[in-house]
C-alpha atoms as a PDB file:
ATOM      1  CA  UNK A   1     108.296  77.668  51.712  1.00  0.00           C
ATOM      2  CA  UNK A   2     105.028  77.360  49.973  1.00  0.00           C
ATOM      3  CA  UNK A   3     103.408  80.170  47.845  1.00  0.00           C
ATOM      4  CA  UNK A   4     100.863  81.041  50.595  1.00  0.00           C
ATOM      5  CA  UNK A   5     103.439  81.672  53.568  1.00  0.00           C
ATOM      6  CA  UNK A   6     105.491  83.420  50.798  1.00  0.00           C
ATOM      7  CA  UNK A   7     103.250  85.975  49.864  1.00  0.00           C
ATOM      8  CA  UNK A   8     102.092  86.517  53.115  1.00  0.00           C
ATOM      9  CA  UNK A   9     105.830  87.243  54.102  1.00  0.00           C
ATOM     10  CA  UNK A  10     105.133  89.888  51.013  1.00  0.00           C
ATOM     11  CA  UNK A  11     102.960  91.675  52.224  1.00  0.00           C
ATOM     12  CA  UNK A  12     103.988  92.133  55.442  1.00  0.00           C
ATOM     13  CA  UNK A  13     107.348  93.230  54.678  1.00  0.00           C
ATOM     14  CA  UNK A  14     107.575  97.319  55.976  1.00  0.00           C
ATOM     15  CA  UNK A  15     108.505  98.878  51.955  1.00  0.00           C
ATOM     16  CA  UNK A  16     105.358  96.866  50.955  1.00  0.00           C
ATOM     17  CA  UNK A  17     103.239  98.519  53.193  1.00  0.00           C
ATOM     18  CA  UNK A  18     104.958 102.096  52.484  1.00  0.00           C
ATOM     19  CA  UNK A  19     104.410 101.166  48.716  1.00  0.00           C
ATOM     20  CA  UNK A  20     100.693  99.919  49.678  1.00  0.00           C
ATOM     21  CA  UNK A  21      99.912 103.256  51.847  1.00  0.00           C
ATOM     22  CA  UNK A  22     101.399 105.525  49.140  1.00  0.00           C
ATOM     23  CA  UNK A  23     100.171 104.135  45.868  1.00  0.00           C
ATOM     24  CA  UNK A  24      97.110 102.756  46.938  1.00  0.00           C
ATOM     25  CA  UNK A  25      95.995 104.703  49.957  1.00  0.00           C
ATOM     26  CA  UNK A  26      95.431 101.635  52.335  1.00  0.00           C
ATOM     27  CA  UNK A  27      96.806 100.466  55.409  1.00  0.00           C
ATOM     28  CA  UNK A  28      97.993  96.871  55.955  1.00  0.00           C
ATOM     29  CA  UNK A  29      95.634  95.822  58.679  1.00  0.00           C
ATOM     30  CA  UNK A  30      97.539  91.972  58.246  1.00  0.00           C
ATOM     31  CA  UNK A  31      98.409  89.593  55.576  1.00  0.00           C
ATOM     32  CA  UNK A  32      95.260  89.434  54.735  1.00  0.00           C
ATOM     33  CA  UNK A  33      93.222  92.302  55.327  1.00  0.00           C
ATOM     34  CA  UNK A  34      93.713  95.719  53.963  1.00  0.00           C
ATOM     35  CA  UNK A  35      91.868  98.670  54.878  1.00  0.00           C
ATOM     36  CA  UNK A  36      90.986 101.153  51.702  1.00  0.00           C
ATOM     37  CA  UNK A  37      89.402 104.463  52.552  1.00  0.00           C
ATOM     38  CA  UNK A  38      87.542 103.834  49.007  1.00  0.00           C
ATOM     39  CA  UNK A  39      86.028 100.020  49.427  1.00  0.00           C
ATOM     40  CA  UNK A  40      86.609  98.977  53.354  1.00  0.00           C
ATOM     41  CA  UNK A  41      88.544  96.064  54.182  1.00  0.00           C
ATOM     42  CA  UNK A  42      90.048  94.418  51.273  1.00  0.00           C
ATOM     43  CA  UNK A  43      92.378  91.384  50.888  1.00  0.00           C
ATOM     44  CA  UNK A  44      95.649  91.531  48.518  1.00  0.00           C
ATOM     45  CA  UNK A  45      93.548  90.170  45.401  1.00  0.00           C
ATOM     46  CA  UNK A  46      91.981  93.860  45.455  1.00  0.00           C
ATOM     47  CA  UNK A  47      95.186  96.140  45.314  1.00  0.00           C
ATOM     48  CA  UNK A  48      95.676  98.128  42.325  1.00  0.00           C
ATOM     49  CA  UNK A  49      97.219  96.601  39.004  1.00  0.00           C
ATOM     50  CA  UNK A  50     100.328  99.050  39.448  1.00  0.00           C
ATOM     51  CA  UNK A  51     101.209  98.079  43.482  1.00  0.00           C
ATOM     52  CA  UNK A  52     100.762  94.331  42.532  1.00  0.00           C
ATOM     53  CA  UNK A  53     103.282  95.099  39.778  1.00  0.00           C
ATOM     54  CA  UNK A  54     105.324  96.926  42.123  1.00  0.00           C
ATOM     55  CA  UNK A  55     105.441  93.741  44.343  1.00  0.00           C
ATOM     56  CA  UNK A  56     106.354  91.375  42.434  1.00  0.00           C
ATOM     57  CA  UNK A  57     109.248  93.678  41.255  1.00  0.00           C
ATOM     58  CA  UNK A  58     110.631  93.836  44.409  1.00  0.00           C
ATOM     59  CA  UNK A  59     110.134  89.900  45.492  1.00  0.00           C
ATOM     60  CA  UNK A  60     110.315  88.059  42.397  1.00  0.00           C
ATOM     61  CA  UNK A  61     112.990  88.287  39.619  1.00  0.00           C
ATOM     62  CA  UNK A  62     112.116  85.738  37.614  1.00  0.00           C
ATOM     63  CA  UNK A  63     110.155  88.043  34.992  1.00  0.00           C
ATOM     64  CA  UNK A  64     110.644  91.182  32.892  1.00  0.00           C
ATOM     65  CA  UNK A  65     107.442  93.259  34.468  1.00  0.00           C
ATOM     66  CA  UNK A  66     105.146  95.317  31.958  1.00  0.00           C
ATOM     67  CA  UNK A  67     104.816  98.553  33.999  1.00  0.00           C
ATOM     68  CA  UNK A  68     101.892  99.726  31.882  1.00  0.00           C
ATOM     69  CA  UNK A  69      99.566  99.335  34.688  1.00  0.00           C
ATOM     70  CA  UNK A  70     101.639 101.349  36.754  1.00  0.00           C
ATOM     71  CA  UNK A  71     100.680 105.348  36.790  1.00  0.00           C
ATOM     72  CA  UNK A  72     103.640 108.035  37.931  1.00  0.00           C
ATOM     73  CA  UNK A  73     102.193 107.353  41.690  1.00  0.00           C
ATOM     74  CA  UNK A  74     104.647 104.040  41.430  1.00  0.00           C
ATOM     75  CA  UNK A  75     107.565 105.771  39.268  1.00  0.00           C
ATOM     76  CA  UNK A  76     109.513 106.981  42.515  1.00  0.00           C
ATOM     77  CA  UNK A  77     108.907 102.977  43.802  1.00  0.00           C
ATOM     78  CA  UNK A  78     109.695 101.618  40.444  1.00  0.00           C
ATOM     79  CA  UNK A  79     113.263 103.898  41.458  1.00  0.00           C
ATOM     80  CA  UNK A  80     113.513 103.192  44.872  1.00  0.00           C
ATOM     81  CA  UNK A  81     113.740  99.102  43.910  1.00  0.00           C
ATOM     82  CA  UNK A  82     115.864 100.039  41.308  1.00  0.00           C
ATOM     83  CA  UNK A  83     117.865 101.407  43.863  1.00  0.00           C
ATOM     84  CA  UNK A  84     117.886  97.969  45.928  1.00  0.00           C
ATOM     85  CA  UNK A  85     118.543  95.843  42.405  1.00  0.00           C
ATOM     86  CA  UNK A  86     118.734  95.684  38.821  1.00  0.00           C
ATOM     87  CA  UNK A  87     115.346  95.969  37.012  1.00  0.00           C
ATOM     88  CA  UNK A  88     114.759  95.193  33.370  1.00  0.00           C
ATOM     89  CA  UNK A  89     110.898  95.916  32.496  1.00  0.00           C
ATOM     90  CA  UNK A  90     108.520  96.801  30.008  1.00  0.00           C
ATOM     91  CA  UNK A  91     106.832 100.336  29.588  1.00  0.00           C
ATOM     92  CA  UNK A  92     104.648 101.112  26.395  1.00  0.00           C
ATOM     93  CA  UNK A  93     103.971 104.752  27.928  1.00  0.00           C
ATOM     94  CA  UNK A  94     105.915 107.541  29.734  1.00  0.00           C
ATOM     95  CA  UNK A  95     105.731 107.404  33.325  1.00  0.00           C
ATOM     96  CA  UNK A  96     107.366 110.537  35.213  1.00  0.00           C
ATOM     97  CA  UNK A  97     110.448 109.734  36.487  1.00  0.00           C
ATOM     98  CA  UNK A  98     111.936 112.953  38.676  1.00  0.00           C
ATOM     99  CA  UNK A  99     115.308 113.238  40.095  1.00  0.00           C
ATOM    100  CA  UNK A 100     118.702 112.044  39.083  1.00  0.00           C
ATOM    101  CA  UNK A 101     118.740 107.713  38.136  1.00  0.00           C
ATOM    102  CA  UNK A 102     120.138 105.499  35.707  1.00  0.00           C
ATOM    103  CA  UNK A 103     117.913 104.045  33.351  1.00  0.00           C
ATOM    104  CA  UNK A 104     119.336 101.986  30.289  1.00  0.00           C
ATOM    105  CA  UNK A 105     116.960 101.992  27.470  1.00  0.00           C
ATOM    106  CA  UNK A 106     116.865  98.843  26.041  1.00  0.00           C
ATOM    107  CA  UNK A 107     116.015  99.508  22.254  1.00  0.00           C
ATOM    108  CA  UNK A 108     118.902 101.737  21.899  1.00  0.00           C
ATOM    109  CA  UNK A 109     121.611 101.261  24.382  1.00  0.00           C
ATOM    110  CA  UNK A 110     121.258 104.562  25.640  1.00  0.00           C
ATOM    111  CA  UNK A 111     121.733 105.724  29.478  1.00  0.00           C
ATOM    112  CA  UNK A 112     119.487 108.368  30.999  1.00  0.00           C
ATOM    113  CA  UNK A 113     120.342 110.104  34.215  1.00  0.00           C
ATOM    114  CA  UNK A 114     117.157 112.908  34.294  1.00  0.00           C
ATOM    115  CA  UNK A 115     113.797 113.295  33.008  1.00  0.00           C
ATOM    116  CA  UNK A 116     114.688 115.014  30.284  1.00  0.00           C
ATOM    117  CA  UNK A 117     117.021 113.048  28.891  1.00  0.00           C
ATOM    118  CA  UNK A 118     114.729 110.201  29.715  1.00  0.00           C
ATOM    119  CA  UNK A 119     112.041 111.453  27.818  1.00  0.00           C
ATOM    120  CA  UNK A 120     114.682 112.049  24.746  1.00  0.00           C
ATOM    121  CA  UNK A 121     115.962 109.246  24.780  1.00  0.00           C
ATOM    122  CA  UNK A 122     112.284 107.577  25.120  1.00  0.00           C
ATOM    123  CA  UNK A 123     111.179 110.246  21.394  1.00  0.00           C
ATOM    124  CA  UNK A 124     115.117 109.166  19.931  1.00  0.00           C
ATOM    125  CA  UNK A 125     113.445 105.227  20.603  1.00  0.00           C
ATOM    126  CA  UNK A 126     110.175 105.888  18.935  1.00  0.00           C
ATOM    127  CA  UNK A 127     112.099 107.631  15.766  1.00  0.00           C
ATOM    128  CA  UNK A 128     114.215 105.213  15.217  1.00  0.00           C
ATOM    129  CA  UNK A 129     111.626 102.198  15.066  1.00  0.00           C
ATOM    130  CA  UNK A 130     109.380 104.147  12.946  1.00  0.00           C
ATOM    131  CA  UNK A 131     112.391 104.667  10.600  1.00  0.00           C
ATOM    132  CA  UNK A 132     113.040 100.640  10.946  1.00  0.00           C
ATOM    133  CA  UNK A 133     116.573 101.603  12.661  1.00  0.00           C
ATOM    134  CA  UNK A 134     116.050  99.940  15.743  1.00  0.00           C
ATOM    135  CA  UNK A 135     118.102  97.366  17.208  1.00  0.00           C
ATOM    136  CA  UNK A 136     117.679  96.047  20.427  1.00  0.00           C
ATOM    137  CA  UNK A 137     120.501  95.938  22.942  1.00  0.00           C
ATOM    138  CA  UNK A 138     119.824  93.201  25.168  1.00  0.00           C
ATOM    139  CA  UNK A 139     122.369  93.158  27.564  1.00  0.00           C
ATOM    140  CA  UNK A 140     121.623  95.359  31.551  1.00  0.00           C
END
């Protein structure tokens, strides 16, 4: 299948237009037309940073995403695909995460099931490689 057909196939797909409506406010129209109540009719290339992100999480697991253009509007998506597969990404600031989950973090090994203790654990991460005692655990 060529990349065209495949990202149409994207965005059609029903989670990427729940993703699209909630992040991003807009309606899939079709593949290629979206309708934002903030610019009109807009094609994919216009989405926000974070629901393109959010995407290509869900379709494409060939990278380790940066999730710094995502805001906590796509932390209960950035969840929900977690809940569908595993996800190993990259986050240089605290997004809010609510509920109960499973989140590994990666510099220390350490698994956090709440907000609390992902925040912790996030302030543990930040101690440690100021005090040059991090290691990175690699493994999911």
């Amino acid at each position: 299948m060529d990349l065209r057909r495949l990202l149409v196939t994207w965005i059609e797909d029903e989670f990427v237009k729940d993703m699209i409506a909630d992040v991003d406010h807009s309606q899939v129209i079709s593949a290629h037309i979206i309708e934002s109540p903030v610019f009109g009719a807009i094609t994919p290339k216009e989405l926000s940073g974070g629901v393109k992100v959010l995407i290509l999480m869900l379709k494409d697991d060939s990278f380790i995403y940066n999730l710094s253009n995502c805001g906590n509007n796509c932390a209960k998506w950035v969840l929900e695909i977690a809940r569908k597969k595993d996800l190993t990404v990259y986050l240089q600031h605290i997004i809010r995460f609510e509920g109960e989950f499973e989140i590994k973090i990666m510099n220390t090994g350490k698994l956090v099931h709440n907000p609390e203790e992902y925040v912790t654990g996030l302030f543990e991460a930040e101690t440690l490689q100021d005090e040059g005692k991090l290691s990175f655990q690699g493994e999911k």
